[in-house]
Protein backbone atom coordinates (compact mmCIF):
# COMPACT_ATOMS: atom_id res chain seq x y z
CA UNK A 1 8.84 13.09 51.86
CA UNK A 2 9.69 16.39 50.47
CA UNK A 3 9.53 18.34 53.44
CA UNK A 4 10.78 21.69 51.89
CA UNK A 5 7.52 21.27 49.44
CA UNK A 6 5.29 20.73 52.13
CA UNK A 7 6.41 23.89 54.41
CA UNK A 8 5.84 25.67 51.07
CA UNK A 9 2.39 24.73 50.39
CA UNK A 10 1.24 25.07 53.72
CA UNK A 11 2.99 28.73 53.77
CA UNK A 12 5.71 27.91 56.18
CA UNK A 13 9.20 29.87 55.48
CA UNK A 14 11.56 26.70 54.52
CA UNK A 15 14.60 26.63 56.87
CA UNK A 16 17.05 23.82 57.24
CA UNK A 17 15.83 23.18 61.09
CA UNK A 18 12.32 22.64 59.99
CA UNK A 19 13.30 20.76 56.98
CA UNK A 20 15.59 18.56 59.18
CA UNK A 21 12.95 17.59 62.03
CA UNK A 22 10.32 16.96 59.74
CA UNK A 23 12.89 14.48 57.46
CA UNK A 24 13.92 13.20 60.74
CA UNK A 25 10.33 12.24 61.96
CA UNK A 26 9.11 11.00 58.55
CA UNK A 27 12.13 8.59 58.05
CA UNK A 28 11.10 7.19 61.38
CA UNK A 29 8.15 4.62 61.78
CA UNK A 30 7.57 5.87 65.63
CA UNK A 31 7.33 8.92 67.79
CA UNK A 32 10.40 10.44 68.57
CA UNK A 33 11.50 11.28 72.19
CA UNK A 34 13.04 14.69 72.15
CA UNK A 35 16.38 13.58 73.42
CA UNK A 36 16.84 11.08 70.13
CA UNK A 37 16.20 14.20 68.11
CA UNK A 38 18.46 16.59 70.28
CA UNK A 39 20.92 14.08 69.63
CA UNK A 40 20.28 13.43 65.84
CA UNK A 41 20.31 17.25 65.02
CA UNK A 42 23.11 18.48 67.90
CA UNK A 43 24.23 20.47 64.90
CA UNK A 44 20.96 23.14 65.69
CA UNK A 45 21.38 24.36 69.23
CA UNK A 46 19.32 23.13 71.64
CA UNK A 47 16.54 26.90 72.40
CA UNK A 48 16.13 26.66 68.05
CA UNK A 49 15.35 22.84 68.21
CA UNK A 50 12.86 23.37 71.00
CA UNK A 51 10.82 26.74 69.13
CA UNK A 52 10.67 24.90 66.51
CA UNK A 53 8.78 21.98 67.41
CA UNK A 54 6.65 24.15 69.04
CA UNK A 55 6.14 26.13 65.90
CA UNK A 56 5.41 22.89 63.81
CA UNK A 57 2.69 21.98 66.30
CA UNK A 58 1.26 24.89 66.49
CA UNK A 59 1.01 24.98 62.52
CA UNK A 60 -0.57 21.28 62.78
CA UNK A 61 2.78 19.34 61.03
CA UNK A 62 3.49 17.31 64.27
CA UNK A 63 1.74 16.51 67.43
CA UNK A 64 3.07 15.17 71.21
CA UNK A 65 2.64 11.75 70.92
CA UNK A 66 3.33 11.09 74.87
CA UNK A 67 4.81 12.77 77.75
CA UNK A 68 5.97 11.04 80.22
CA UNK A 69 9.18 11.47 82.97
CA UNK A 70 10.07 15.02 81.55
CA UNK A 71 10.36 13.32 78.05
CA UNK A 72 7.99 14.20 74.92
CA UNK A 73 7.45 11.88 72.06
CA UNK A 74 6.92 13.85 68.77
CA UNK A 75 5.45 12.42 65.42
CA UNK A 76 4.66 13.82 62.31
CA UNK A 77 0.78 14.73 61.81
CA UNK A 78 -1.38 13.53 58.84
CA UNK A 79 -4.88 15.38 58.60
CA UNK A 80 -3.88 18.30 60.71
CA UNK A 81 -4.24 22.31 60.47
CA UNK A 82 -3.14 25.21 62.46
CA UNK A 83 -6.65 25.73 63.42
CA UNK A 84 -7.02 21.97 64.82
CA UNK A 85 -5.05 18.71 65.48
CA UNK A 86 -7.64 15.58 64.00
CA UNK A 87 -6.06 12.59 65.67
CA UNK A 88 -7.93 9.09 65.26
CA UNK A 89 -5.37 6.72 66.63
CA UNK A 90 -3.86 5.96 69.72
CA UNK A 91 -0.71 6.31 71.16
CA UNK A 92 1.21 2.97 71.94
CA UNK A 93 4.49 2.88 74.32
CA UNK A 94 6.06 -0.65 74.60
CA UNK A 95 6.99 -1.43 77.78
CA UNK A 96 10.00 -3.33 77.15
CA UNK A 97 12.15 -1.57 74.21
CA UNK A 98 10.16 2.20 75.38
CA UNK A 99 9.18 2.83 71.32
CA UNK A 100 6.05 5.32 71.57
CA UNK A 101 3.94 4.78 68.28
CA UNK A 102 0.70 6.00 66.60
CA UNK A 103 -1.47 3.27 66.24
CA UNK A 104 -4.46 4.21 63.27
CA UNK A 105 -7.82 2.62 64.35
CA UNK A 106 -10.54 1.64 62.11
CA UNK A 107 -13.53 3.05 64.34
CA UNK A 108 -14.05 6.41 65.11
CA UNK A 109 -12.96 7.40 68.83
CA UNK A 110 -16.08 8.56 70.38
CA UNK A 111 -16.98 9.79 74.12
CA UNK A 112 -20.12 11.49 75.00
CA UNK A 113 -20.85 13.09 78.93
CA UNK A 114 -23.76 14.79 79.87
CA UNK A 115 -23.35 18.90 79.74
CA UNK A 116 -19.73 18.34 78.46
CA UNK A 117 -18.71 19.39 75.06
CA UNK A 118 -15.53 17.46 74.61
CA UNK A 119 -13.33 18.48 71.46
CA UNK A 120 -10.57 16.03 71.23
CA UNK A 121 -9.45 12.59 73.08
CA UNK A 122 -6.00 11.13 73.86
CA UNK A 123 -5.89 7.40 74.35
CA UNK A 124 -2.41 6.32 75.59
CA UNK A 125 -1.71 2.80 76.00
CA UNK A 126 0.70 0.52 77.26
CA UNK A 127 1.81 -2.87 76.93
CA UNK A 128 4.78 -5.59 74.50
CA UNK A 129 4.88 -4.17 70.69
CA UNK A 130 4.84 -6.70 67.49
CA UNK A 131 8.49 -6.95 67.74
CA UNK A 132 9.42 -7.46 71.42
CA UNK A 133 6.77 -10.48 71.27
CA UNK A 134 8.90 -12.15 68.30
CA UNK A 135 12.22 -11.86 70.23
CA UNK A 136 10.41 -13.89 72.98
């Protein structure tokens, strides 16, 4: 991933803090709780970490993958904009090693309730990933 190249493109100002996080997510194959990444790049203080995350969500290059006991998951986004986040997976948290991880579905996620215009949908689920059930 050339993150610098990407920030550039999509008319972000390239600084080493959002070069770093996005590196950081893409060399990951899961979400990353923000304590692993306050811990990976302690050499940004903590206020600049925290903006920008925010910033790259707002600008549609990472989303929240879970919260959950005052801890957020982060992950890098695919199809996203500024203007909208365009998730179609679902958020996986193993139970036993706590890895949170975006799951890509084949069929479209689809909900539809009477006199409710619903714009996006979160599916969170829960359960023993791929490589906890080998260990067994």
């Amino acid at each position: 991933m050339d993150a610098a190249k990407i920030l550039k493109k999509r008319g972000l100002r390239i600084t080493k803090i959002r070069v770093a996080i996005l590196e950081t997510l893409a060399a990951n194959l899961q979400a990353l709780p923000y304590s692993k990444l306050q811990k990976d790049l302690s050499r940004f203080d903590r206020t600049t970490l925290y903006r920008t995350l925010l910033i790259l969500r707002d600008k549609g290059f990472i989303h929240k993958a879970l919260e959950e006991k005052g801890e957020s998951y982060y992950a890098l986004c695919s199809n996203c904009t500024s203007s909208m986040h365009n998730h179609n997976h679902v958020h996986f948290k193993c139970n036993r090693c706590s890895t949170v991880q975006c799951l890509h579905i084949t069929n479209k996620l689809d909900l539809s309730i009477p006199k409710i215009s619903i714009n996006s949908i979160e599916i969170i689920a829960k359960g023993t990933c791929s490589a906890c059930l080998l260990a067994d």
